[in-house]
Protein backbone atom coordinates (compact mmCIF):
# COMPACT_ATOMS: atom_id res chain seq x y z
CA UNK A 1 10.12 68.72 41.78
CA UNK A 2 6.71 66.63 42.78
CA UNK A 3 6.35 63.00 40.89
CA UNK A 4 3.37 61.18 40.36
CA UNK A 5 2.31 58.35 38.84
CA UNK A 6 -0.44 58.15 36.21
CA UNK A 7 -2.58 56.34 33.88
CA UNK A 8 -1.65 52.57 34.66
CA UNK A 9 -2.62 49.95 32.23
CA UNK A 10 -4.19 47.93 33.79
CA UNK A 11 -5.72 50.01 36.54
CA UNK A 12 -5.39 47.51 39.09
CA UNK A 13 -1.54 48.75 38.69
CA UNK A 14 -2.51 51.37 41.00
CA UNK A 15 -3.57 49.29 44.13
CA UNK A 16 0.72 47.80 44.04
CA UNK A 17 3.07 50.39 42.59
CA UNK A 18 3.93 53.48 43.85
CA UNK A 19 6.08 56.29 43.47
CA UNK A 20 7.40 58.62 46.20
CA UNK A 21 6.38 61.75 45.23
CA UNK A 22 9.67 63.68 46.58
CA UNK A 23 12.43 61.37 44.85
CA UNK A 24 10.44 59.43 41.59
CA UNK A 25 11.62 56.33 43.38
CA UNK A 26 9.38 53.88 42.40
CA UNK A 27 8.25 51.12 45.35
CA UNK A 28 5.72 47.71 45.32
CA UNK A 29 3.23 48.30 47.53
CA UNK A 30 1.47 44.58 47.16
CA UNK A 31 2.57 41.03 45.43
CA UNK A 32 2.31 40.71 41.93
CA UNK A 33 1.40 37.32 40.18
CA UNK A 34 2.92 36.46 36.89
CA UNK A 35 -0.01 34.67 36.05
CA UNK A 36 -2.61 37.56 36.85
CA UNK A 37 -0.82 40.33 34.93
CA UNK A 38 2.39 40.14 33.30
CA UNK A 39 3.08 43.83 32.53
CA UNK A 40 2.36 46.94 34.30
CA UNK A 41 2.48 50.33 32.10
CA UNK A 42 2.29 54.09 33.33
CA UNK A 43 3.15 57.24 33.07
CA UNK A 44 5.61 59.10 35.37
CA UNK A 45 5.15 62.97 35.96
CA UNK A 46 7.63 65.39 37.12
CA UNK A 47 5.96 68.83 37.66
CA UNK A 48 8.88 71.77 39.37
CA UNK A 49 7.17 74.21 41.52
CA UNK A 50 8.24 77.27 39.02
CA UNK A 51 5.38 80.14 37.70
CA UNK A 52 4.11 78.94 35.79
CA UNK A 53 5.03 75.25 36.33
CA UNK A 54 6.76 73.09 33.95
CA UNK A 55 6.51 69.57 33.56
CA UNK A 56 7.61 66.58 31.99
CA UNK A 57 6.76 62.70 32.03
CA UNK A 58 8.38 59.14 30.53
CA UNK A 59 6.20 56.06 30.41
CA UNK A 60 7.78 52.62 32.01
CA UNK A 61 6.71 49.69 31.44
CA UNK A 62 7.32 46.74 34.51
CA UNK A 63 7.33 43.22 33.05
CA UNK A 64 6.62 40.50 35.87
CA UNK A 65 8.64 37.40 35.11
CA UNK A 66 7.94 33.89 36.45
CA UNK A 67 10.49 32.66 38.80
CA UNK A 68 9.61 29.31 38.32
């Protein structure tokens, strides 16, 4: 099974989350600042390696919460 990690709202999700694409676990690349975007949303895709390949996906939605 191959993960990926798709359509993030609000793009610039893509530039600080990642998702290793060999166990779905899902990493912070970069620092995220409460006051510049409080929640991240995309779409997780696990595709198996089958013929014809099957896949499925979830959606998760990361809410950044002000430690002060």
């Amino acid at each position: 099974v191959t993960f990926t990690a798709t359509s993030f709202i609000p793009p610039s999700g893509r530039d600080v989350i990642s998702v290793n694409p060999d166990t779905g676990e899902i990493h912070l690349t970069g620092a995220l600042d409460f006051e510049e975007v409080s929640i991240f949303d995309f779409r997780i895709e696990a595709r198996d390696h089958g013929t014809p390949p099957l896949s499925s996906h979830c959606i998760v939605e990361l809410e950044v919460l002000d430690v002060n």
